[in-house]
C-alpha atoms as a PDB file:
ATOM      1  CA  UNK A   1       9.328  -8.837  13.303  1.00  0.00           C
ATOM      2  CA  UNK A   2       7.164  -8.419  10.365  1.00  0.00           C
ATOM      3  CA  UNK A   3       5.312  -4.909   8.997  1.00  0.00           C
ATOM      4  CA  UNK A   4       2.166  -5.580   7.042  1.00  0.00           C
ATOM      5  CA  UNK A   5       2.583  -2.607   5.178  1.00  0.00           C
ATOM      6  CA  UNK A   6      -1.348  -2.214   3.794  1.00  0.00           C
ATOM      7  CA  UNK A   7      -4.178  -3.136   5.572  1.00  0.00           C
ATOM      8  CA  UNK A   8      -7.870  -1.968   5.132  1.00  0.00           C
ATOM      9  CA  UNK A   9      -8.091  -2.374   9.026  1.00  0.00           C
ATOM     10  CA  UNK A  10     -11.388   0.089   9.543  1.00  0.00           C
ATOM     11  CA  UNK A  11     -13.577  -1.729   7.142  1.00  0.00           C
ATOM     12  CA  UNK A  12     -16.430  -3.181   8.373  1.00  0.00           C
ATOM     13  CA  UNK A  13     -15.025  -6.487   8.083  1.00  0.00           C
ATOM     14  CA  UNK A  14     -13.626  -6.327  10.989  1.00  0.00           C
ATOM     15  CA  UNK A  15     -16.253  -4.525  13.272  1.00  0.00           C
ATOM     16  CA  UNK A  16     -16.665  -7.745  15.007  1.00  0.00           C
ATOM     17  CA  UNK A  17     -13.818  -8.880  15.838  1.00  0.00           C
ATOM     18  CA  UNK A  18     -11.133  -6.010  15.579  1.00  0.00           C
ATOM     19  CA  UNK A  19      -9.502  -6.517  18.659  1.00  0.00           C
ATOM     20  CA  UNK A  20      -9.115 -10.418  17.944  1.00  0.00           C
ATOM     21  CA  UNK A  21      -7.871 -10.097  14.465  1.00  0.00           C
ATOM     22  CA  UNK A  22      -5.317  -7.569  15.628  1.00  0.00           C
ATOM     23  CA  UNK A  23      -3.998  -9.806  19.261  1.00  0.00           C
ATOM     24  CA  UNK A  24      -3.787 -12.595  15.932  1.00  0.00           C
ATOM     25  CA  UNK A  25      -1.326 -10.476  14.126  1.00  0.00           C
ATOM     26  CA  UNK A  26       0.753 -10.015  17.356  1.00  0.00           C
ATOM     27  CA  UNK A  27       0.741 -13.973  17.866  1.00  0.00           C
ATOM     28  CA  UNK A  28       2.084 -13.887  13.989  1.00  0.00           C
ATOM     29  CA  UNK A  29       4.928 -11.808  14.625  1.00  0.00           C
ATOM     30  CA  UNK A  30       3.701  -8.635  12.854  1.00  0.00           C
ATOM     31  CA  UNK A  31       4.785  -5.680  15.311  1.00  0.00           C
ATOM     32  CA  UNK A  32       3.469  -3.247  12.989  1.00  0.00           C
ATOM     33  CA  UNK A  33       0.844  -2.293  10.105  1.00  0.00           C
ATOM     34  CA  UNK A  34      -0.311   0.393   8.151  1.00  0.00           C
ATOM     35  CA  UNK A  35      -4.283   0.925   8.113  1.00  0.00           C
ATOM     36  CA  UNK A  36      -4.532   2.624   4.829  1.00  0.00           C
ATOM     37  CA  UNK A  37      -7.325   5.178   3.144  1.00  0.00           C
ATOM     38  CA  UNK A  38      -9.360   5.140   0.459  1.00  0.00           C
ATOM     39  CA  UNK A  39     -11.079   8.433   0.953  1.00  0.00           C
ATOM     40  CA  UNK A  40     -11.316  11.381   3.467  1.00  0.00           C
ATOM     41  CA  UNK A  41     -13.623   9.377   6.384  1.00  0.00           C
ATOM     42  CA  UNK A  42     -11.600   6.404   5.695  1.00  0.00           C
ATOM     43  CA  UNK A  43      -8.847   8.194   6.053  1.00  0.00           C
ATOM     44  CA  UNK A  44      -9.851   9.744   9.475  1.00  0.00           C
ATOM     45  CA  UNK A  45     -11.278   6.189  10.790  1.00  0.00           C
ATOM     46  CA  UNK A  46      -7.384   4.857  10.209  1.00  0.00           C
ATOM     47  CA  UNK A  47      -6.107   7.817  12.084  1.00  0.00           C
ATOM     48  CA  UNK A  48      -8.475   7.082  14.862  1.00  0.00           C
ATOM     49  CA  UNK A  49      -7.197   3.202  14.933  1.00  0.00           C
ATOM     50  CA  UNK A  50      -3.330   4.850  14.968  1.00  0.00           C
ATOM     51  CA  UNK A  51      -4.279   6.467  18.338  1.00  0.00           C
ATOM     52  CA  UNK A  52      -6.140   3.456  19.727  1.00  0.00           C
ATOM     53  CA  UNK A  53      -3.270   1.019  18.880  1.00  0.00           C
ATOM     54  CA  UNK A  54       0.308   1.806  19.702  1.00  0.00           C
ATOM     55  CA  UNK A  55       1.350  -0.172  16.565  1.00  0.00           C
ATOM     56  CA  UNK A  56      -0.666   0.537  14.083  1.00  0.00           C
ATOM     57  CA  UNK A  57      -0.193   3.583  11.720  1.00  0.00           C
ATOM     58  CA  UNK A  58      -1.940   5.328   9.086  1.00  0.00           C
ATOM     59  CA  UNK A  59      -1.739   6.210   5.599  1.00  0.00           C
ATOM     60  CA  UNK A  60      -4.753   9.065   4.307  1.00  0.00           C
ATOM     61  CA  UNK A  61      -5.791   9.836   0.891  1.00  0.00           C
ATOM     62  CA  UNK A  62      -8.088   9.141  -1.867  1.00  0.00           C
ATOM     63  CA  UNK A  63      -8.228   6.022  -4.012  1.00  0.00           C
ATOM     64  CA  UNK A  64      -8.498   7.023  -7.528  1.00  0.00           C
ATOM     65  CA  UNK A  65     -11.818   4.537  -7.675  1.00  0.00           C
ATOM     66  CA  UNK A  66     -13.296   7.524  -5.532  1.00  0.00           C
ATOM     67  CA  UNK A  67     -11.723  10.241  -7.416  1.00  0.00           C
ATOM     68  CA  UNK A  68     -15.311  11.081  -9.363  1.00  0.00           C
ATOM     69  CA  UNK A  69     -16.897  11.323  -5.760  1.00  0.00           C
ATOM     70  CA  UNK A  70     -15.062  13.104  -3.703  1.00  0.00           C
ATOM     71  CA  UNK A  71     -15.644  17.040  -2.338  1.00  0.00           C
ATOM     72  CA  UNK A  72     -13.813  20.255  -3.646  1.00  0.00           C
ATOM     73  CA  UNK A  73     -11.783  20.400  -0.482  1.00  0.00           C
ATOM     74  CA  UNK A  74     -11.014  16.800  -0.112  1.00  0.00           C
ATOM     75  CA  UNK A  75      -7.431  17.832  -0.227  1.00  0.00           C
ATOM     76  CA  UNK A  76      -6.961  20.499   2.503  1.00  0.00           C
ATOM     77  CA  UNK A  77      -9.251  17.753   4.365  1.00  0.00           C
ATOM     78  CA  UNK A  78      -6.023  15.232   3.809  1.00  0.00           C
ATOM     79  CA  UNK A  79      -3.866  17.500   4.590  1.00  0.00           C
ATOM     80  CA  UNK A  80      -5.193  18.268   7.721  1.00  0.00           C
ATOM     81  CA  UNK A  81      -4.604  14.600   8.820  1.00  0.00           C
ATOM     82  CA  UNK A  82      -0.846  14.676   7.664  1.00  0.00           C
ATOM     83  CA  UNK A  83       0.567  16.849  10.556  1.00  0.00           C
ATOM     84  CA  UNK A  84      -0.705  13.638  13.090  1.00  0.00           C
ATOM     85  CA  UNK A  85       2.600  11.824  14.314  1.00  0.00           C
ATOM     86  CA  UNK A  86       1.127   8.612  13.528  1.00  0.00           C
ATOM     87  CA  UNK A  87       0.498   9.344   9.594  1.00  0.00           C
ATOM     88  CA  UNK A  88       3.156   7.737   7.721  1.00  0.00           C
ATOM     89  CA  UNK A  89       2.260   8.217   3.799  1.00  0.00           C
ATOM     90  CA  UNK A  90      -0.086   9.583   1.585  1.00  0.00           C
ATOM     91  CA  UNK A  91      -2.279   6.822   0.283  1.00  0.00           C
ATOM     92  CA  UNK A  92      -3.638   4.711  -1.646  1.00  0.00           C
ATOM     93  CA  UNK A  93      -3.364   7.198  -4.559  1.00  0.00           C
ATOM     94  CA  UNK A  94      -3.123   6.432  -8.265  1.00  0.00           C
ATOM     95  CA  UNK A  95      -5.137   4.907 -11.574  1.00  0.00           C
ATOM     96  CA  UNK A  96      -7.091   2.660 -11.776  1.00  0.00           C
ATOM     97  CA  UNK A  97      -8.744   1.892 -15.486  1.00  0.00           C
ATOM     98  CA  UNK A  98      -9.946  -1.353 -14.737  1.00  0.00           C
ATOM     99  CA  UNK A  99     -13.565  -0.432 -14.359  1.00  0.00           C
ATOM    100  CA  UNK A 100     -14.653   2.777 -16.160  1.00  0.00           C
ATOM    101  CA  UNK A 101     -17.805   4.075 -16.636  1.00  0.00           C
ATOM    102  CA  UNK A 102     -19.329   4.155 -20.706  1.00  0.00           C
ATOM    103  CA  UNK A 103     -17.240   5.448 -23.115  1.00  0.00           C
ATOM    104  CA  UNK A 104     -18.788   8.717 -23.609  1.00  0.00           C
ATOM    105  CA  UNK A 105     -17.657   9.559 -19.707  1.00  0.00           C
ATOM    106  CA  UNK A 106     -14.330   7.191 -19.551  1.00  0.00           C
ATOM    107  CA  UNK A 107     -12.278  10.667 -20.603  1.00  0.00           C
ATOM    108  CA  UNK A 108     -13.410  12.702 -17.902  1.00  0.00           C
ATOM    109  CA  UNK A 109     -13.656  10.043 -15.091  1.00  0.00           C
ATOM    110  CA  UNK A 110      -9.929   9.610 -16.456  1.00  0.00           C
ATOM    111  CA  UNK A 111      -9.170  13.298 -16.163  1.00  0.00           C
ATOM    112  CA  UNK A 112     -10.412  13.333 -12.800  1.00  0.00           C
ATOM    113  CA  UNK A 113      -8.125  10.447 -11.438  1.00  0.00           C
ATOM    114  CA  UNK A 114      -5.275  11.738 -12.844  1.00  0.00           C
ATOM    115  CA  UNK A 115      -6.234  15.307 -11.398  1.00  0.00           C
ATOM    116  CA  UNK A 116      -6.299  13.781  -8.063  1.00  0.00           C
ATOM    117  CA  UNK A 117      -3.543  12.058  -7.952  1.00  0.00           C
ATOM    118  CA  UNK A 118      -1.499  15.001  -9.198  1.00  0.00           C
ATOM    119  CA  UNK A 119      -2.916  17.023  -6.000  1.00  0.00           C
ATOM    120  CA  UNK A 120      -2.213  14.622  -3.503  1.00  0.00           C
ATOM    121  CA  UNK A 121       1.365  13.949  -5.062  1.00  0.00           C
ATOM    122  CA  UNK A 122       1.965  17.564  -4.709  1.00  0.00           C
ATOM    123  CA  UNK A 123       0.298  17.335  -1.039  1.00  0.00           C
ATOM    124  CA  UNK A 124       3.128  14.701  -0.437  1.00  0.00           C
ATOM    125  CA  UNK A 125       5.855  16.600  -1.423  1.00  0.00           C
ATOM    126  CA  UNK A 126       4.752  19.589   0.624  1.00  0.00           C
ATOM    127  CA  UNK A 127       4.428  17.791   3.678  1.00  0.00           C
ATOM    128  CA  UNK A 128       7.357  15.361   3.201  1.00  0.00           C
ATOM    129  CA  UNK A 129       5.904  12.116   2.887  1.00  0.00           C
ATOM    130  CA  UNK A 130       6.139   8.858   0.551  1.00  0.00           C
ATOM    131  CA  UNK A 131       3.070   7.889  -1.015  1.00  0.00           C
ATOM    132  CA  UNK A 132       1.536   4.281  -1.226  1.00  0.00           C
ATOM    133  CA  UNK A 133       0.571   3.449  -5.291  1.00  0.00           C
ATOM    134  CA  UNK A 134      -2.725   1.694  -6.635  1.00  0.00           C
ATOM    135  CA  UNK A 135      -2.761   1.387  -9.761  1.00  0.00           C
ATOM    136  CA  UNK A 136      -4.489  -0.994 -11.992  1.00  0.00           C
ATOM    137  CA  UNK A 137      -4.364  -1.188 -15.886  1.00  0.00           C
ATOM    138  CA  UNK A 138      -2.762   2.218 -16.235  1.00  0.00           C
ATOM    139  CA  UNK A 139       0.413   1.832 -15.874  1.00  0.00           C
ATOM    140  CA  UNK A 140       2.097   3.545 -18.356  1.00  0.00           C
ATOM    141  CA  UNK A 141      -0.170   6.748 -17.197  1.00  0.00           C
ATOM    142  CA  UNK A 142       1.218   6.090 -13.729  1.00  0.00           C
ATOM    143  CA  UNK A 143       4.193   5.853 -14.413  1.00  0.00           C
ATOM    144  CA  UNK A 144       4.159   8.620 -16.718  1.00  0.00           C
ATOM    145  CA  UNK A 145       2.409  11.117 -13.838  1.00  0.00           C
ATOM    146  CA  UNK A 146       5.207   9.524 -11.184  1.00  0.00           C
ATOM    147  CA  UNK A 147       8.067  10.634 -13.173  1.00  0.00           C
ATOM    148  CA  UNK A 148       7.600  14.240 -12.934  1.00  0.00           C
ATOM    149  CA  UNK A 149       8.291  13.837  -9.129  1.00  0.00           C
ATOM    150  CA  UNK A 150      11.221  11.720  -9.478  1.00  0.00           C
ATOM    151  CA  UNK A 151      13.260  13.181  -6.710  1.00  0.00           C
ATOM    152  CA  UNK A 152      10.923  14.697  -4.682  1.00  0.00           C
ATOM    153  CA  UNK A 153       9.429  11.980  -3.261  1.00  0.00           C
ATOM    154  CA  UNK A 154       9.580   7.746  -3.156  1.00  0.00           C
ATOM    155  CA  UNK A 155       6.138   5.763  -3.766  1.00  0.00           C
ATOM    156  CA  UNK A 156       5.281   2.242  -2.836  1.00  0.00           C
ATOM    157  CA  UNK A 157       3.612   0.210  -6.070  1.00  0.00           C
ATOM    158  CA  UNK A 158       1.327  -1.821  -3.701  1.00  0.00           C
ATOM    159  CA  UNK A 159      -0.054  -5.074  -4.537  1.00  0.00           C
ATOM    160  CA  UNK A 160       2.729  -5.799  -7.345  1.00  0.00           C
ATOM    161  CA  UNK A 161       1.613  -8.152  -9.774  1.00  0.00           C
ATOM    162  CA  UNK A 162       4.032  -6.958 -12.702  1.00  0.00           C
ATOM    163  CA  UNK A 163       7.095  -8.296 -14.639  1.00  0.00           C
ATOM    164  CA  UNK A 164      10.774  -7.928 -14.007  1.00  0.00           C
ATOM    165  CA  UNK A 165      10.689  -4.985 -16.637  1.00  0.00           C
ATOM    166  CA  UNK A 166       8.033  -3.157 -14.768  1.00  0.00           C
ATOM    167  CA  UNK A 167       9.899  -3.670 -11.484  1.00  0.00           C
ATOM    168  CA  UNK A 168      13.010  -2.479 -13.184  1.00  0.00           C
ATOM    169  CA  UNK A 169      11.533   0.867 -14.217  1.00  0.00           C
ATOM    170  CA  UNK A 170      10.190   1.510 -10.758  1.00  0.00           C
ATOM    171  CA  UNK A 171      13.357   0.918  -9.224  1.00  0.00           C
ATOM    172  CA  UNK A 172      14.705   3.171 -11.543  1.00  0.00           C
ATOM    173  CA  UNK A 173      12.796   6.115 -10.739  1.00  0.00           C
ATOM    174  CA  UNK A 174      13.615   5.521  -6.854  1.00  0.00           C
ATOM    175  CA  UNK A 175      10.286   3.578  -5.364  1.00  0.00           C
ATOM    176  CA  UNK A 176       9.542   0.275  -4.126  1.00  0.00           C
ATOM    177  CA  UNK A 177       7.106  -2.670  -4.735  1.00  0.00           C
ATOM    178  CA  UNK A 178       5.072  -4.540  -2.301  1.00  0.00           C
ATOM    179  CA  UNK A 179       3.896  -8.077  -2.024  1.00  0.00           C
ATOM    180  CA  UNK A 180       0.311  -9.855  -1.290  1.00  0.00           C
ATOM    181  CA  UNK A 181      -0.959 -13.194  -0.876  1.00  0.00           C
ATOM    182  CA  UNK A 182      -1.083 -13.209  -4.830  1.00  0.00           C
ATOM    183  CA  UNK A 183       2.467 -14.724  -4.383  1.00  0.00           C
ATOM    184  CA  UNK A 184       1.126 -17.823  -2.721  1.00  0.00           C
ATOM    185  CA  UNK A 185      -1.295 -18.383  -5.755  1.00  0.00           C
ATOM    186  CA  UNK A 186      -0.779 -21.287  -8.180  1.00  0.00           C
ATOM    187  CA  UNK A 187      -1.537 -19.337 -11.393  1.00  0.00           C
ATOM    188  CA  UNK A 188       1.325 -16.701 -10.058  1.00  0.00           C
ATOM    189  CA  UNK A 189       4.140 -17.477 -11.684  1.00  0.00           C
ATOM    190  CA  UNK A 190       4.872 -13.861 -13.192  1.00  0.00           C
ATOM    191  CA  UNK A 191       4.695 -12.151  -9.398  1.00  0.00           C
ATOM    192  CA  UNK A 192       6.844 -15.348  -7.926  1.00  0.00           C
ATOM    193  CA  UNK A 193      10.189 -14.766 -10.678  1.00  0.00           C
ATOM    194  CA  UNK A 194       9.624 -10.778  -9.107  1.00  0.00           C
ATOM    195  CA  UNK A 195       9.524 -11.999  -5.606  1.00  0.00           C
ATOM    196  CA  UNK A 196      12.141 -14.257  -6.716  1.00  0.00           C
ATOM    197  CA  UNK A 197      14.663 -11.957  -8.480  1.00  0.00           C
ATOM    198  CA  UNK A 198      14.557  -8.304  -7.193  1.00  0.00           C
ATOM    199  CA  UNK A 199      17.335  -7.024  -4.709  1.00  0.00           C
ATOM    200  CA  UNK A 200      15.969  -7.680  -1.196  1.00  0.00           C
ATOM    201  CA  UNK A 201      16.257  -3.719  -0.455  1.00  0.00           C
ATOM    202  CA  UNK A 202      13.412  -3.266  -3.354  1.00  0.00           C
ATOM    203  CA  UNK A 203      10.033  -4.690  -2.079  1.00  0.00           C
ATOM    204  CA  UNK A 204       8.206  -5.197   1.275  1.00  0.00           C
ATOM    205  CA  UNK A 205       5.150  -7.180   2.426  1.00  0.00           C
ATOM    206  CA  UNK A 206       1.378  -6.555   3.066  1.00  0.00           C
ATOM    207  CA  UNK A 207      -1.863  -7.857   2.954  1.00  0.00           C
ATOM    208  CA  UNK A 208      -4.325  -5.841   1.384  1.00  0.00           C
ATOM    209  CA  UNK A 209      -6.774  -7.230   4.013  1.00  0.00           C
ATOM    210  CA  UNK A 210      -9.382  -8.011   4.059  1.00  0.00           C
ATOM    211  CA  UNK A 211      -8.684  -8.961   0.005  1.00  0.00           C
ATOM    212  CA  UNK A 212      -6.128 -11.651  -1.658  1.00  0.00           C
ATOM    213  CA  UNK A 213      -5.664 -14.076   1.213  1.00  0.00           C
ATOM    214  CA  UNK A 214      -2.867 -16.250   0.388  1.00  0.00           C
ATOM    215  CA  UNK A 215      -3.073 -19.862   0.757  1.00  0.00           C
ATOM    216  CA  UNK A 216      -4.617 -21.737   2.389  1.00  0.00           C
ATOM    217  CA  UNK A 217      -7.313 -19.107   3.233  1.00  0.00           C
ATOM    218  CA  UNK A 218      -7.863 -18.015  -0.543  1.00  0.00           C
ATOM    219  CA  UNK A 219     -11.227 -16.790  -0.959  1.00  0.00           C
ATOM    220  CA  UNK A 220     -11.494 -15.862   2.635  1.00  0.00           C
ATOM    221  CA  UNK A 221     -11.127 -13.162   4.672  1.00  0.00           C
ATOM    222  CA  UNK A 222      -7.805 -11.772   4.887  1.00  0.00           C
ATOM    223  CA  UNK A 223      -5.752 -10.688   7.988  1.00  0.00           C
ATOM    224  CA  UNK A 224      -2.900  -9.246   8.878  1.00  0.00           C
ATOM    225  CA  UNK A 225      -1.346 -12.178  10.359  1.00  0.00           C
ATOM    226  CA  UNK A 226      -1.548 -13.416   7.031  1.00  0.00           C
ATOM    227  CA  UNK A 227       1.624 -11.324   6.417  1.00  0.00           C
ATOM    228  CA  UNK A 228       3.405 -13.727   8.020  1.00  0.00           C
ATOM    229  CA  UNK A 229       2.469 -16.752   4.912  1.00  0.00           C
ATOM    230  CA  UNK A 230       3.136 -14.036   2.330  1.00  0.00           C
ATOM    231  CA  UNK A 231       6.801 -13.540   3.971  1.00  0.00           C
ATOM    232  CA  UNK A 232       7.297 -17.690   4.085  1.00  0.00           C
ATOM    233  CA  UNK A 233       6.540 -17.647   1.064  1.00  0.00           C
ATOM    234  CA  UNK A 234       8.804 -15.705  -0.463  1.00  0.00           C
ATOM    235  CA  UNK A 235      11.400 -16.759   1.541  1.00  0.00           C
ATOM    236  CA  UNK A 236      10.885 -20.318  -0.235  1.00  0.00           C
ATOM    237  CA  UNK A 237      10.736 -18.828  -3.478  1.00  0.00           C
ATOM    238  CA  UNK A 238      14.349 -17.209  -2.652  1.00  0.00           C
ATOM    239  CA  UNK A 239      15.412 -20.119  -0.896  1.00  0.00           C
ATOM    240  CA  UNK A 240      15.944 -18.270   2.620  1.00  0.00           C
ATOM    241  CA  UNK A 241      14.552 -17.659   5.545  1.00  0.00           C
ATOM    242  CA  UNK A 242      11.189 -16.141   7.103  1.00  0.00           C
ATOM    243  CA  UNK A 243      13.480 -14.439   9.877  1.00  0.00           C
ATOM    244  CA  UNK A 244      15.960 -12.869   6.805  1.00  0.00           C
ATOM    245  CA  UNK A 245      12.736 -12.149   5.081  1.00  0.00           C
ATOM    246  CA  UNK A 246      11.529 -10.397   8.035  1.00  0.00           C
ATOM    247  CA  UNK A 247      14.654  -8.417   9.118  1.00  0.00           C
ATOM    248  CA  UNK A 248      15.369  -6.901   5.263  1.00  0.00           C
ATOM    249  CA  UNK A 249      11.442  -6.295   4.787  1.00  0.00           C
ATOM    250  CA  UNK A 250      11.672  -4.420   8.236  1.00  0.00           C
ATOM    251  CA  UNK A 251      14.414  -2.459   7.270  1.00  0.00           C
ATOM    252  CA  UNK A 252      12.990  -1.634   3.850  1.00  0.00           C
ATOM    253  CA  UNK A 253       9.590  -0.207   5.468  1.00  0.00           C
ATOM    254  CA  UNK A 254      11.614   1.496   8.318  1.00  0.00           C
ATOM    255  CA  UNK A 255      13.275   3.546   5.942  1.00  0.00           C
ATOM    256  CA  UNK A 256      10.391   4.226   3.534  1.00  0.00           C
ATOM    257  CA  UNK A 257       7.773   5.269   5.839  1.00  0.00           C
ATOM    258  CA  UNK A 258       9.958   6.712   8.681  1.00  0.00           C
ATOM    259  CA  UNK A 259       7.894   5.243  11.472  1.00  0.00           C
ATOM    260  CA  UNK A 260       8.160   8.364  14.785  1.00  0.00           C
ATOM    261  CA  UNK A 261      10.846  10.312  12.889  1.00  0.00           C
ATOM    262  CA  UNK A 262      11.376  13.851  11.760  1.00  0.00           C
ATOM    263  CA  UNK A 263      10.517  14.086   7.835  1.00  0.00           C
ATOM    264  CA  UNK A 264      12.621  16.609   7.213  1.00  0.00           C
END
């Protein structure tokens, strides 16, 4: 039993083959997956593959890369999605400063992010759910946003490709990291001593798909069966097994995202 925990299932990627890629991830051993947003009709195109599929699930929100575009109601538009049984988190919220736009607009573009990701934090709280991270050189800003809601709710740092410091301080503050193909990557050495280390309660897996495809499909597209090679290979790395990787990685997105369960 394996969760791939973020997965860009309604891009167009996969308009022609959905049904195939998804009886693949079955065949893998991944029972469950998360089809994540990235803005409002992303958002309402996961919710739409939550009801289609009995085990897939969705998490709505807006990525901070579309923070500049989106409408002045985008979050009452969000929030209408939470109250569907089949939304498990608020996401992928966050920073992302890894492409801003000429310096003379960088501050605002910045303000912007940071003003949506505040709202949708606050969204999360209201409603009662956890909240899946992107966030991309900014961390300290993250972080430093995050902390004021230390206690009110947990977040997810997806795609974790940070050191044993930077896991340390998230832990600290009560959320989680997750894991992509990046781990299977030669040049990953920093994001294999994290996958290596950390307390098995403190990360789960994903894909990202249809980005990062570990090894041997690099370059590719990515799939959610592919959670299964990102879970081997951290099992190596720990020097354990796939089916421990599986059960603890399980557990840990069980209790995070609270799959059919009351949220109060």
């Amino acid at each position: 039993m394996l969760i791939d925990t973020h997965a860009h299932l309604d891009y167009p990627d996969y308009d022609p083959d959905r049904p195939d890629v998804l009886q693949r991830a079955v065949d893998a051993g991944v029972t469950r997956l998360i089809s994540i947003g990235t803005d409002v009709e992303s958002s309402q195109r996961a919710v739409k593959l939550a009801e289609a599929y009995p085990f897939v699930y969705a998490a709505v929100g807006v990525h901070p890369n579309e923070a500049e575009n989106c409408s002045s109601d985008f979050i009452e538009r969000v929030r209408s999605l939470t109250s569907h049984p089949k939304v498990v988190a608020i996401g992928e919220v966050g920073l992302d400063y890894h492409r801003l736009p000429e310096p003379e607009k960088c501050a605002a573009n910045q303000a912007r992010q940071a003003e949506v990701f505040e709202a949708q934090l606050r969204l999360a709280s209201e409603v009662g759910l956890n909240v899946v991270i992107h966030q991309r050189d900014s961390w300290d800003d993250t972080l430093k946003i995050l902390t004021s809601w230390t206690g009110r709710l947990r977040g997810v740092f997806h795609c974790f490709g940070g050191t044993m410091a930077q896991a340390q301080e998230v832990f600290s503050k009560g959320h989680l990291v997750s894991f992509t193909g990046i781990v299977t990557f030669k040049n990953a050495a920093q994001v294999q001593e994290s996958a290596r280390a950390l307390s098995q309660d403190h990360f789960m897996v994903e894909t990202d798909c249809p980005y990062l495809a570990p090894v041997p499909f690099r370059g590719k597209r990515c799939e959610p069966a592919y959670t299964r090679l990102v879970a081997e290979k951290i099992a190596a790395l720990r020097g354990t097994t796939l089916e421990e990787i599986a059960r603890q990685t399980t557990l840990t997105a069980e209790s995070f995202f609270r799959f059919n369960k009351n949220r109060s």
